[in-house]
N, C-alpha and C. Protein backbone atom coordinates (compact mmCIF):
# COMPACT_ATOMS: atom_id res chain seq x y z
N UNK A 1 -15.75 -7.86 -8.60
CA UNK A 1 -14.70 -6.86 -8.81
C UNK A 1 -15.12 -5.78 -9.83
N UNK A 2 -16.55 -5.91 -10.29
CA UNK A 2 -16.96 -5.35 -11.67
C UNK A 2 -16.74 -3.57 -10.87
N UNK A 3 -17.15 -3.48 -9.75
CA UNK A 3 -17.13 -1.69 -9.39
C UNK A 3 -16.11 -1.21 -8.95
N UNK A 4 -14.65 -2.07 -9.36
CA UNK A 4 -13.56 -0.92 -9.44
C UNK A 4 -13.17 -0.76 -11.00
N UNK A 5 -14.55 -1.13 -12.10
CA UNK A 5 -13.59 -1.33 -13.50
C UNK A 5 -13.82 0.13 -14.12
N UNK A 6 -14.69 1.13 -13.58
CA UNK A 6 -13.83 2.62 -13.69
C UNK A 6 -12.70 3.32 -13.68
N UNK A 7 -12.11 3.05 -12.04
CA UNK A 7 -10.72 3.14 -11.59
C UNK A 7 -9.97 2.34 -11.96
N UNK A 8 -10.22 1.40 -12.65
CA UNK A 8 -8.96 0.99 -13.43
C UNK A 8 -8.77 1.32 -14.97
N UNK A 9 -9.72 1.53 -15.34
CA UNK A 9 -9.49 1.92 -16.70
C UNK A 9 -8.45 3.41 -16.45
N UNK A 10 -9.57 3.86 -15.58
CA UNK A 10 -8.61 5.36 -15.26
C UNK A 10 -6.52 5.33 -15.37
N UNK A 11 -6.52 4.20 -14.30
CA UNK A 11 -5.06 3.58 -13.76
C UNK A 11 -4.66 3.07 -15.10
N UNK A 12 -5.24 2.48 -16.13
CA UNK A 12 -4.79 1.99 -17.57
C UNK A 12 -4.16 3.07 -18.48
N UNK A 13 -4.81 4.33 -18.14
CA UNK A 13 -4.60 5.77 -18.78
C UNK A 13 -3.56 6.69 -18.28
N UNK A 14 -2.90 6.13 -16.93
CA UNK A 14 -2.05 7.69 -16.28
C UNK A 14 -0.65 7.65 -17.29
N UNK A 15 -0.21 6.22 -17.43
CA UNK A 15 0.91 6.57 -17.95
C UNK A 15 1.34 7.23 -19.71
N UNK A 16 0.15 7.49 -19.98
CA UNK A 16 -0.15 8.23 -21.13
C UNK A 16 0.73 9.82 -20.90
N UNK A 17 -0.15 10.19 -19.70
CA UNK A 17 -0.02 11.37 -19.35
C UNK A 17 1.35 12.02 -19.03
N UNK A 18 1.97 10.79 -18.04
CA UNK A 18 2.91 10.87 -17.24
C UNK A 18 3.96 12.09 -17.65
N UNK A 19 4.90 12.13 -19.07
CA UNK A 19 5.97 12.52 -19.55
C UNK A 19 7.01 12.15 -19.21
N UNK A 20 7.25 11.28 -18.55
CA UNK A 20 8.47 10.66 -18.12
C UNK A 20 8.23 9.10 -17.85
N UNK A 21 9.39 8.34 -17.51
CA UNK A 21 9.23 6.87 -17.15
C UNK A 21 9.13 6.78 -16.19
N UNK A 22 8.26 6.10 -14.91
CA UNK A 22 8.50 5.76 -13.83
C UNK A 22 9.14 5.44 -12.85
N UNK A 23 9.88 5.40 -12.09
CA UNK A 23 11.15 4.38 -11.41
C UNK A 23 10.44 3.89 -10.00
N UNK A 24 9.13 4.67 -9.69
CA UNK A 24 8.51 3.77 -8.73
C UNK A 24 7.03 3.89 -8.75
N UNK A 25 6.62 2.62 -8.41
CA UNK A 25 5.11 2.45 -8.65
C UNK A 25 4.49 2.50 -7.25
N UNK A 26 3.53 3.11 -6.69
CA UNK A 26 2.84 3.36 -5.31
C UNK A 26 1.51 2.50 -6.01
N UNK A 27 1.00 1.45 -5.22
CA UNK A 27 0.07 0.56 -5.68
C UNK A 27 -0.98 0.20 -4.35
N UNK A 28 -2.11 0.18 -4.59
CA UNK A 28 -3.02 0.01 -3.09
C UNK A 28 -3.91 0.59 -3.41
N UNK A 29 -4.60 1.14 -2.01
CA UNK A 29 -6.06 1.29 -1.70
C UNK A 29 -6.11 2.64 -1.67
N UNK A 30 -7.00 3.61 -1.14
CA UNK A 30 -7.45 4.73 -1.31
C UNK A 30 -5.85 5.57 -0.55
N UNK A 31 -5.69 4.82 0.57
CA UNK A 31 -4.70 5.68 0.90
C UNK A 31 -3.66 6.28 0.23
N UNK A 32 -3.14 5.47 -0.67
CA UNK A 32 -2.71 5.48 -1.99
C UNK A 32 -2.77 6.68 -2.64
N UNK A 33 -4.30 6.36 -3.24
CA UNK A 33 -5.17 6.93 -4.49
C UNK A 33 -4.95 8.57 -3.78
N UNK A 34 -5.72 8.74 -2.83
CA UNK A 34 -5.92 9.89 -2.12
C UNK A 34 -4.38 11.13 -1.40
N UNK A 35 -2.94 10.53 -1.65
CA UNK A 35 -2.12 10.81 -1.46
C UNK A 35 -1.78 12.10 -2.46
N UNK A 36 -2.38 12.96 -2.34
CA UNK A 36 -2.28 14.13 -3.43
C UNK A 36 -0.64 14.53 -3.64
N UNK A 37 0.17 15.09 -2.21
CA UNK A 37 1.34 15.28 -2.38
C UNK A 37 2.59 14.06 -3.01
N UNK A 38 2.03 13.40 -3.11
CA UNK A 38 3.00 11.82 -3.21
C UNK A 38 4.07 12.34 -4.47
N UNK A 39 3.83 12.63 -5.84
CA UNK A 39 4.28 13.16 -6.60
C UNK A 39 5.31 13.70 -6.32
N UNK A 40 5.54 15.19 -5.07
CA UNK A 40 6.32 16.44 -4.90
C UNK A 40 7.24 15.61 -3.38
N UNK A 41 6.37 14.36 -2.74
CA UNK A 41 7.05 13.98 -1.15
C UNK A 41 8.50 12.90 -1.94
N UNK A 42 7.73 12.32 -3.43
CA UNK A 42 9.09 11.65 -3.88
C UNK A 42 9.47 11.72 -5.17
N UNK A 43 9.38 12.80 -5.47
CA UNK A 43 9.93 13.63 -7.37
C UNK A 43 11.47 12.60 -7.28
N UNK A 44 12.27 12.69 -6.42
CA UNK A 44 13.16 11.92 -6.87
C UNK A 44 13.20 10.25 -7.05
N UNK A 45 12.08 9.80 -6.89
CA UNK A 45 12.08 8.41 -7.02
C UNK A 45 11.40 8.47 -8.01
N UNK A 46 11.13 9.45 -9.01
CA UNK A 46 10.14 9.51 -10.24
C UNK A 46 8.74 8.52 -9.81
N UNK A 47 8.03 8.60 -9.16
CA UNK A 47 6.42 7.93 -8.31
C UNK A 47 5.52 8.06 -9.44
N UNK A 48 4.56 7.13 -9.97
CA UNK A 48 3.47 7.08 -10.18
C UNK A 48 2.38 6.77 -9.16
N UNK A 49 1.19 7.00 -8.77
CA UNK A 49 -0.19 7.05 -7.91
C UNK A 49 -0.79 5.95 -8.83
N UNK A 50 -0.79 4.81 -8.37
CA UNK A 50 -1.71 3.53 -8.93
C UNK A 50 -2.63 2.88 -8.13
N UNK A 51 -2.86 4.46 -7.28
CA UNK A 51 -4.13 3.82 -6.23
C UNK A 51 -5.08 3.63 -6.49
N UNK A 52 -6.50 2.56 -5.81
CA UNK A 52 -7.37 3.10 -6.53
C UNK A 52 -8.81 2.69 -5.54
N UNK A 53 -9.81 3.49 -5.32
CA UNK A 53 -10.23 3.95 -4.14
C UNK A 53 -11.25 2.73 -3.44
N UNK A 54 -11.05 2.38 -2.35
CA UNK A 54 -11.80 1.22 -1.61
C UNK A 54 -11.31 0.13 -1.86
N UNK A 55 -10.17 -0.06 -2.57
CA UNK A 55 -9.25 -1.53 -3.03
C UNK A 55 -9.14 -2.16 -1.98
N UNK A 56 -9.75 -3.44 -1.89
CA UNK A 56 -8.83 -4.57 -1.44
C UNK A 56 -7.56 -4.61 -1.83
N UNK A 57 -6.92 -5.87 -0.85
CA UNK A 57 -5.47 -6.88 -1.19
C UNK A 57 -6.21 -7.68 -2.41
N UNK A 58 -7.41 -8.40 -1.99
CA UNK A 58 -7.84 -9.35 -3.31
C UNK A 58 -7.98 -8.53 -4.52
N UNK A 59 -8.16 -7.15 -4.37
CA UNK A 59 -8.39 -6.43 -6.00
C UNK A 59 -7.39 -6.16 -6.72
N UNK A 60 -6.17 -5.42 -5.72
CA UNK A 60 -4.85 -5.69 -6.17
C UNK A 60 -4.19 -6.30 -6.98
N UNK A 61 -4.51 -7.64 -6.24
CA UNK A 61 -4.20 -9.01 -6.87
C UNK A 61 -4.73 -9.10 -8.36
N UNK A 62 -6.02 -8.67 -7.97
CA UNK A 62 -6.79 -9.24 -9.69
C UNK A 62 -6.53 -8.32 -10.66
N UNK A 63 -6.16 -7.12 -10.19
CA UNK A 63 -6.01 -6.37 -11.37
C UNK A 63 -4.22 -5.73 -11.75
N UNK A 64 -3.82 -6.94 -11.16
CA UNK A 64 -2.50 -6.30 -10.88
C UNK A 64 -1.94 -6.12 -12.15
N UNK A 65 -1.60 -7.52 -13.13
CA UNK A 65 -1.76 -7.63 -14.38
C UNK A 65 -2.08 -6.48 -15.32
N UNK A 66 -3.46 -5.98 -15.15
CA UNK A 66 -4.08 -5.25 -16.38
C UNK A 66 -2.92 -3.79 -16.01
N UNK A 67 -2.93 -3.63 -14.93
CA UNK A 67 -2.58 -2.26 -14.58
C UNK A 67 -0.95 -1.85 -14.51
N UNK A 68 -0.27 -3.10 -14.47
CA UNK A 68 1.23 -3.11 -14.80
C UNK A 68 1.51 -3.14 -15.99
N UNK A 69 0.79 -3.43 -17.09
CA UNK A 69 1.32 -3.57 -18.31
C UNK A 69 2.09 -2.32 -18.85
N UNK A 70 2.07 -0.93 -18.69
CA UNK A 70 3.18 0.12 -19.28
C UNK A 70 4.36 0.04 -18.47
N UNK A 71 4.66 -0.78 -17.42
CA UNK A 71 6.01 0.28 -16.88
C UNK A 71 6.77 -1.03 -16.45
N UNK A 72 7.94 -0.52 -15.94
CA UNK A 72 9.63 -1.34 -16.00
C UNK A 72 10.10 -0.41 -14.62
N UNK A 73 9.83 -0.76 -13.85
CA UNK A 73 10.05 -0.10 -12.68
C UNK A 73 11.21 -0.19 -12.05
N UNK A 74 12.08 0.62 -11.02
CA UNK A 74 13.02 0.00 -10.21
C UNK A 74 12.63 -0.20 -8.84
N UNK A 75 11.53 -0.06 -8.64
CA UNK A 75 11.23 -0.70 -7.18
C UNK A 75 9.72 -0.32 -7.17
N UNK A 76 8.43 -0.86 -5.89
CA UNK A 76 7.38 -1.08 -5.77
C UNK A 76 7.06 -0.91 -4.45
N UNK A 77 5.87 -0.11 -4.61
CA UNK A 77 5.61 0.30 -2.68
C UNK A 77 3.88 -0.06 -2.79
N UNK A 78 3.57 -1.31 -1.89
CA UNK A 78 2.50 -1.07 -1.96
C UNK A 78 1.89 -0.80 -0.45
N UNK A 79 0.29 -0.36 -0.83
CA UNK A 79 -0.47 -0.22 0.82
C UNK A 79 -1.77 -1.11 0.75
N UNK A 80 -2.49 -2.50 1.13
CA UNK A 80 -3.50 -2.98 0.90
C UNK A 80 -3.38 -3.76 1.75
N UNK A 81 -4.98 -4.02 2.24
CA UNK A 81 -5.16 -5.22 3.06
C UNK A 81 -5.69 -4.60 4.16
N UNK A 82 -6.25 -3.41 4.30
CA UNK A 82 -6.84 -2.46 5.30
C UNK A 82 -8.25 -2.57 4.98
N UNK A 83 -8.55 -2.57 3.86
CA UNK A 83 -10.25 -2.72 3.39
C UNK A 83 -10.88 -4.16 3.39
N UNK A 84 -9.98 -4.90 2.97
CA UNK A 84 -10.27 -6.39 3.50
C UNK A 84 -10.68 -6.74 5.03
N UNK A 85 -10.05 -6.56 6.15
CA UNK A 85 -10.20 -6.38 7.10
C UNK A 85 -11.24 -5.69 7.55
N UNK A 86 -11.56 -4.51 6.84
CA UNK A 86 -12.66 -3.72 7.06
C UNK A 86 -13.95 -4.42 6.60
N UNK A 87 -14.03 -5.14 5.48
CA UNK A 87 -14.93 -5.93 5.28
C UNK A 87 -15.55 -7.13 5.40
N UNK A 88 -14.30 -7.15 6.89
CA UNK A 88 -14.94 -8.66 7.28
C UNK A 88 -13.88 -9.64 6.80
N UNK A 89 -13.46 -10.05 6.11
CA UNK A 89 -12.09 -10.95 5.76
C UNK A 89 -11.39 -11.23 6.83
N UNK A 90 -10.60 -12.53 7.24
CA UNK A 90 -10.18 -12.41 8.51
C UNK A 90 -7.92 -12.44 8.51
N UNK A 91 -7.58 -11.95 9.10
CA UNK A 91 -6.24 -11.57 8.58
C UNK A 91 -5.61 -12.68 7.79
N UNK A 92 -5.91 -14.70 8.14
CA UNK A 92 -5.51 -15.34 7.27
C UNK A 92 -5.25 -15.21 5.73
N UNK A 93 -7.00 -14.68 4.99
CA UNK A 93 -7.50 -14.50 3.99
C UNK A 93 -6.54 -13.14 3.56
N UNK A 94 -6.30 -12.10 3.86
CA UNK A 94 -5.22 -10.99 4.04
C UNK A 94 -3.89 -11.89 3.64
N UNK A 95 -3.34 -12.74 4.75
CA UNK A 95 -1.88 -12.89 4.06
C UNK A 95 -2.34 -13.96 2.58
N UNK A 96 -2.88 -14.66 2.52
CA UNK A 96 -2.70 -15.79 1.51
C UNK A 96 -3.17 -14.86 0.19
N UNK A 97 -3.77 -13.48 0.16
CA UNK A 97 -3.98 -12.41 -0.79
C UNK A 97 -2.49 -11.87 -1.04
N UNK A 98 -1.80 -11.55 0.00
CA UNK A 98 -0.19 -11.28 0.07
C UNK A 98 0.53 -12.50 -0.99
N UNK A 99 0.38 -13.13 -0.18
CA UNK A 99 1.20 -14.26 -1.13
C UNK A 99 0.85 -14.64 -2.36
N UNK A 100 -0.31 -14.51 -3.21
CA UNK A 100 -0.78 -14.16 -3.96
C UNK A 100 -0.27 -12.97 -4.89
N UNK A 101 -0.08 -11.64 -4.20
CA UNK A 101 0.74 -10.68 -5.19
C UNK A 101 2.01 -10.83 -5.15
N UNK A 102 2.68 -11.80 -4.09
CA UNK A 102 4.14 -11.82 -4.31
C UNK A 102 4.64 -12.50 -5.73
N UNK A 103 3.67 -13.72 -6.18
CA UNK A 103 3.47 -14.69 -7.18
C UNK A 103 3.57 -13.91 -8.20
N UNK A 104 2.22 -13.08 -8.07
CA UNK A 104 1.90 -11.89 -9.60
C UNK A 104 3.18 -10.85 -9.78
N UNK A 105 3.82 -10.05 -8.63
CA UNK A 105 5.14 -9.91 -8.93
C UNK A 105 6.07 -10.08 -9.08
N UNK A 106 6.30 -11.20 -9.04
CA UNK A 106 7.89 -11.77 -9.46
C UNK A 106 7.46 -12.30 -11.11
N UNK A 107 6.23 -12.74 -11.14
CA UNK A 107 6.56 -12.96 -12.68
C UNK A 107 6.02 -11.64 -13.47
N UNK A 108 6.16 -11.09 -13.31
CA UNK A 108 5.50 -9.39 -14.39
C UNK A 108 7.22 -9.14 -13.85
N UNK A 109 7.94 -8.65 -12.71
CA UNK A 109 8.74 -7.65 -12.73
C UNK A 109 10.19 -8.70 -12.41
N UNK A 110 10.36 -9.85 -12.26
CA UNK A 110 11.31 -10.54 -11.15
C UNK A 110 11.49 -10.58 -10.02
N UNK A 111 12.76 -10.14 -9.45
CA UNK A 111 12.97 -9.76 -8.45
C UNK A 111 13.56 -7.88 -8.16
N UNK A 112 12.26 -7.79 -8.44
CA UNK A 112 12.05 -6.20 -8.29
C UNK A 112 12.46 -6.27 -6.94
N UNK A 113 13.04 -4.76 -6.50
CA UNK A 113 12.79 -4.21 -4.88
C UNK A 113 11.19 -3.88 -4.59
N UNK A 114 10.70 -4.55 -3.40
CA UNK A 114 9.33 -4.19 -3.34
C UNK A 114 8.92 -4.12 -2.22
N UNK A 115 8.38 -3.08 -1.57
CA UNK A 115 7.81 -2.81 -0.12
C UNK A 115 6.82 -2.81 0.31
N UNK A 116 6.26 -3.51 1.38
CA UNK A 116 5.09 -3.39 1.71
C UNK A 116 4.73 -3.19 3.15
N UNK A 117 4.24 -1.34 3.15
CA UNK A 117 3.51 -1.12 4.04
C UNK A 117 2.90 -1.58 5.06
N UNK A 118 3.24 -1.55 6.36
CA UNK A 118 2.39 -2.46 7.48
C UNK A 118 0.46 -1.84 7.07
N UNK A 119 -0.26 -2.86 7.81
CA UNK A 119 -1.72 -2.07 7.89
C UNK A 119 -1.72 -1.20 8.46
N UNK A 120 -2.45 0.20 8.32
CA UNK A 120 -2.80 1.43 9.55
C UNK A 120 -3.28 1.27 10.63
N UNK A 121 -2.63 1.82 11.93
CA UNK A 121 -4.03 2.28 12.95
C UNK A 121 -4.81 2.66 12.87
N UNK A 122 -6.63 2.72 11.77
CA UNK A 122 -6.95 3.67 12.11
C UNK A 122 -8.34 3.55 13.15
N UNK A 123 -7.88 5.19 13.76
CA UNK A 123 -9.36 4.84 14.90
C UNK A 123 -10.67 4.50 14.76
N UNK A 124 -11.51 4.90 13.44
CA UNK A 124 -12.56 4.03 12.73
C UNK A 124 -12.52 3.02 13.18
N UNK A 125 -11.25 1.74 13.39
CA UNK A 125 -11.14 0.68 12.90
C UNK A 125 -10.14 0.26 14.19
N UNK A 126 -10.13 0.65 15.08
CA UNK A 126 -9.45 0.33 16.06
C UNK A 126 -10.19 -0.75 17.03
N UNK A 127 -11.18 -1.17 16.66
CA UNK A 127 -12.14 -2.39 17.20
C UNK A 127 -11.40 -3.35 16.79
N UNK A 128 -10.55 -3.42 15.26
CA UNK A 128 -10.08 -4.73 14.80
C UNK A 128 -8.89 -4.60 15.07
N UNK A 129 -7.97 -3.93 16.09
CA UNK A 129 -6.68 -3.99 15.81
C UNK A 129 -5.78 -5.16 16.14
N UNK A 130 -6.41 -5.83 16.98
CA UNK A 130 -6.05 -7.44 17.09
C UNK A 130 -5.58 -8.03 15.54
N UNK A 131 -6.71 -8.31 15.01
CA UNK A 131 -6.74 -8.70 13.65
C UNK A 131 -5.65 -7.89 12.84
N UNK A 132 -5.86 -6.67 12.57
CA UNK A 132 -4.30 -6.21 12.18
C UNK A 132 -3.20 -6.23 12.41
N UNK A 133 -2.81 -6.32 13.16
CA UNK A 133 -1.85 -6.43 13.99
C UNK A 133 -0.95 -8.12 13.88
N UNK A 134 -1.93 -8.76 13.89
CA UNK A 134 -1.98 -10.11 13.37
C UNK A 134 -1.40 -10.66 11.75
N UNK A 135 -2.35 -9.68 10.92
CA UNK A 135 -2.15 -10.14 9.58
C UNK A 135 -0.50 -9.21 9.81
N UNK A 136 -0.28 -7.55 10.10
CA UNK A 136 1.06 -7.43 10.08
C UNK A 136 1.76 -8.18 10.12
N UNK A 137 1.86 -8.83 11.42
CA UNK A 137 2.82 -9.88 11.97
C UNK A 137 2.80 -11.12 10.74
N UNK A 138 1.97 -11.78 10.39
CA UNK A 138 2.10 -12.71 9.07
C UNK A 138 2.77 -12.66 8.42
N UNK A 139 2.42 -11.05 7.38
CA UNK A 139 2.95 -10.82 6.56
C UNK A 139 4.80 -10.23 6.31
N UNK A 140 4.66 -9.84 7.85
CA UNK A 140 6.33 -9.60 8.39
C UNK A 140 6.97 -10.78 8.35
N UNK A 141 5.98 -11.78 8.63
CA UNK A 141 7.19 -13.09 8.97
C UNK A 141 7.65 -13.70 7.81
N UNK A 142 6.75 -13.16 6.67
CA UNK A 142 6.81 -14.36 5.61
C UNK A 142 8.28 -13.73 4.34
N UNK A 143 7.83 -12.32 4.94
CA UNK A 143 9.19 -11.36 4.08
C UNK A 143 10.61 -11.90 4.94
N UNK A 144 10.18 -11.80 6.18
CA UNK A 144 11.85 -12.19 6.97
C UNK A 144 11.42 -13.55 6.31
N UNK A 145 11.27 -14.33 5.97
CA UNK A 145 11.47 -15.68 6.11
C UNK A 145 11.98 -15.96 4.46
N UNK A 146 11.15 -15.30 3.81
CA UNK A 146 11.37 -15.78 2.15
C UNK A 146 11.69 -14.11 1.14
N UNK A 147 11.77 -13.49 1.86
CA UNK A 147 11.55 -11.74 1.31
C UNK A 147 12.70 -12.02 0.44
N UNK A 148 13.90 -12.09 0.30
CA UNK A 148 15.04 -11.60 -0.94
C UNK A 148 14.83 -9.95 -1.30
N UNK A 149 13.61 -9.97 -2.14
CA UNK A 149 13.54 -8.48 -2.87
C UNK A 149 12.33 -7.87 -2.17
N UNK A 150 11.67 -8.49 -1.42
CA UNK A 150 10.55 -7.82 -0.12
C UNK A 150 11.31 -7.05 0.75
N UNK A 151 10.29 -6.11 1.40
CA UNK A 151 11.40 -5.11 2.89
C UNK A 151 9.78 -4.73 3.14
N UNK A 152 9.85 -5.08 4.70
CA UNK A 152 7.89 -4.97 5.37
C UNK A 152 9.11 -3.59 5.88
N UNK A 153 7.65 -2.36 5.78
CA UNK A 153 7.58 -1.02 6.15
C UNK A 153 6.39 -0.96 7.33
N UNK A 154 6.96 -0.97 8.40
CA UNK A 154 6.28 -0.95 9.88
C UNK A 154 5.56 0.55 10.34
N UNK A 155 4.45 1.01 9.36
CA UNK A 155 3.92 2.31 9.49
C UNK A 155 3.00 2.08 10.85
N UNK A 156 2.68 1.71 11.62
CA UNK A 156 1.33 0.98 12.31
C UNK A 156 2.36 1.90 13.70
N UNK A 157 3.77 1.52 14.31
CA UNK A 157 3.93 1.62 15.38
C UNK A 157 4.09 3.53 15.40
N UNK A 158 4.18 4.16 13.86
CA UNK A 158 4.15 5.30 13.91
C UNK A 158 3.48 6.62 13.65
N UNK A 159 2.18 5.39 13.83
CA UNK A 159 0.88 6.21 14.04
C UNK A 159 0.22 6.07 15.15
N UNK A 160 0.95 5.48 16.18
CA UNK A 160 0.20 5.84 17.81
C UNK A 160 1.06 7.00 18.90
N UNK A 161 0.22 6.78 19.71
CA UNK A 161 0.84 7.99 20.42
C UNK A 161 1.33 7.39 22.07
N UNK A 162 1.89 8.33 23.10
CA UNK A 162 2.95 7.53 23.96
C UNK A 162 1.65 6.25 24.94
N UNK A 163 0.39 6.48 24.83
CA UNK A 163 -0.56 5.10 25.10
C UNK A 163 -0.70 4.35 23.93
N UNK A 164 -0.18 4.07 23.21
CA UNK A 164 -0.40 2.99 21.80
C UNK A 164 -1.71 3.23 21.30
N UNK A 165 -2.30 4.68 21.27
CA UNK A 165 -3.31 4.72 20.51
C UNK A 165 -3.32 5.93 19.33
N UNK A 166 -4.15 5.38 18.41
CA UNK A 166 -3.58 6.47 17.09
C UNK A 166 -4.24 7.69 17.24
N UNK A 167 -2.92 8.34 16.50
CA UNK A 167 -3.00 9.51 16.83
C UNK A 167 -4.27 10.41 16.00
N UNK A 168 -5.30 10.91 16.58
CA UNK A 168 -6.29 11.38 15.82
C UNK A 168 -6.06 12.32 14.72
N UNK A 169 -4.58 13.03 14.86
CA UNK A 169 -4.14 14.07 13.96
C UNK A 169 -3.63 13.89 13.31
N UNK A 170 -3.50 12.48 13.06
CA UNK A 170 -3.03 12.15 11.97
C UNK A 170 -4.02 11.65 11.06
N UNK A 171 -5.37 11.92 10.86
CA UNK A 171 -6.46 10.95 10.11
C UNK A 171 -7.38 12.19 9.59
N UNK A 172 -7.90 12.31 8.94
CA UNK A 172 -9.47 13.02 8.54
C UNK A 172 -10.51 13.08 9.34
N UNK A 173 -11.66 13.38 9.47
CA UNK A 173 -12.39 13.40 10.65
C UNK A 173 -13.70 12.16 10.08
N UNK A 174 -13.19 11.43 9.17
CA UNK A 174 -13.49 9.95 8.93
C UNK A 174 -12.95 8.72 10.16
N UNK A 175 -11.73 9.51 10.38
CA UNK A 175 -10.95 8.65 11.61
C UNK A 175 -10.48 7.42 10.69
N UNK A 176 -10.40 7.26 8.94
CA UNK A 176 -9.89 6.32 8.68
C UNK A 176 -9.21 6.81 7.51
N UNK A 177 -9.15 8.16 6.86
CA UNK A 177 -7.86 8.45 5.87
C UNK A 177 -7.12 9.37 6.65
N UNK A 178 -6.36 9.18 5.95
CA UNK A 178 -5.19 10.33 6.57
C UNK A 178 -5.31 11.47 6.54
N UNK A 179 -4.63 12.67 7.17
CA UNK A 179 -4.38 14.07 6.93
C UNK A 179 -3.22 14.09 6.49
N UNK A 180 -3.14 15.81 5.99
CA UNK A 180 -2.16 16.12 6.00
C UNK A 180 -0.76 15.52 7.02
N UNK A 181 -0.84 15.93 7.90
CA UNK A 181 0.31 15.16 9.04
C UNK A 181 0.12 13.40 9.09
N UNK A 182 -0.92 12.94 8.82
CA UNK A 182 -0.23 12.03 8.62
C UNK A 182 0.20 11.44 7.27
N UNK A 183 0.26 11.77 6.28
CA UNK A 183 1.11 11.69 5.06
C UNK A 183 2.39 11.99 5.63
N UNK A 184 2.80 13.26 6.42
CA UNK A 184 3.83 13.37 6.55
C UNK A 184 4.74 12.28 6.55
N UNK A 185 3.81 11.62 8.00
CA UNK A 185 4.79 10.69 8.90
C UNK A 185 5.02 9.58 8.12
N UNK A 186 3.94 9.25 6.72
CA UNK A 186 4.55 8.26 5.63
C UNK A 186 5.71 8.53 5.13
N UNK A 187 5.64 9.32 4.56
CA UNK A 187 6.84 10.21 3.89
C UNK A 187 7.63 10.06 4.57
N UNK A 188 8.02 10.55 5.70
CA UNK A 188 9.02 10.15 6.40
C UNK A 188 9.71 8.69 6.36
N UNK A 189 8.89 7.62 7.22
CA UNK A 189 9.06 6.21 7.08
C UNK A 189 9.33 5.98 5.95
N UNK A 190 8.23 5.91 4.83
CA UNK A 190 8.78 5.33 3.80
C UNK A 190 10.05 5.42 3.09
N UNK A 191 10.45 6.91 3.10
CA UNK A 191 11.81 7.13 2.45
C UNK A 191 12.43 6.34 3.16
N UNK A 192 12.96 6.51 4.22
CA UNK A 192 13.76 6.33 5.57
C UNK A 192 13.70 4.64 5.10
N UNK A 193 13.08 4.02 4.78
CA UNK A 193 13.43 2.38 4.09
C UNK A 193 13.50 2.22 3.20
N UNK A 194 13.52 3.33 1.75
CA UNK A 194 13.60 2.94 0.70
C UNK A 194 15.49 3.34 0.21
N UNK A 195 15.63 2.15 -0.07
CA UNK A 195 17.06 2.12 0.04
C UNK A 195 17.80 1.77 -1.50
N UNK A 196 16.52 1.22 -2.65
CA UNK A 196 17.12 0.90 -3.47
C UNK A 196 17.01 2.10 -4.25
């Protein structure tokens, strides 16, 4: 985990900057990190960016601790478990990383409101969508089953197009971060479930 301990020191430092208190924490992987508009798409949920770039679900996890220590949040949105997958991890290893940060958040925050992002389509990565699709489904079942202060955010079915394949205009010409439009369509979803 030693080569994300840049980006986290960084993530140790924003709320220095901030000028205000937080009321929601955006936590995950590059998609996250790389969300430039996130700030101006939810000024009213007062958002901090605690992304941080190429993150695993397992890095998440490990650094969840160091990187929560300034803030008292009223709710939690995270996006991870896309780079795991990408690296070979197989969706099991994905949810039992899930269940893992559910542990690390309830004791740092309680029973915070906390959301978590389905995995992306993306076309890069559309070889594994079995496997995603899979860990989704896991991790959906385990919120319906034990969620209380969990709510799964189903971004995956609204990034394909009317053949269930993702939509290229919504990605970078990486075919695995987003564009502009597709931030949108986060923005959209995400509000559209954030209820607390």
């Amino acid at each position: 985990m030693y080569w994300y301990e840049d980006d986290v020191k960084a993530l140790e430092q924003i709320h220095l900057k901030l000028g205000y208190e937080p009321e929601t924490l955006f936590y995950g992987s590059s998609t996250i990190r790389l969300w430039t508009s996130l700030y101006k798409d939810f000024s009213d949920l007062k958002p901090v960016n605690l992304g941080f770039g190429g993150s695993t679900l397992a890095a998440c996890v490990w650094f969840f601790d160091r990187i929560m220590i300034p803030y008292n949040p009223k709710r939690l949105v995270i996006y991870a478990g896309d780079n795991d997958l990408g690296d070979g991890r197989s969706p099991e290893e994905v949810f039992l990383h899930f269940q893992e940060l559910v542990v690390k958040v309830h004791n740092r925050f309680g029973n915070l409101p906390c959301y978590y992002v389905s995995l992306k389509p993306s076309p890069s990565r559309w070889n594994l969508a079995d496997k995603f699709k899979r860990a989704n489904n896991m991790i959906e079942s385990e919120i319906i089953k034990y969620g209380n202060n969990w709510k799964f955010i189903n971004i995956f079915e609204a990034m394909l197009d009317d053949n269930s394949i993702p939509k290229k205009e919504y990605y970078e010409a990486d075919a695995l971060h987003l564009s502009e439009r597709g931030y949108e369509v986060w923005k959209q979803v995400i509000s559209s479930n954030i209820t607390a």
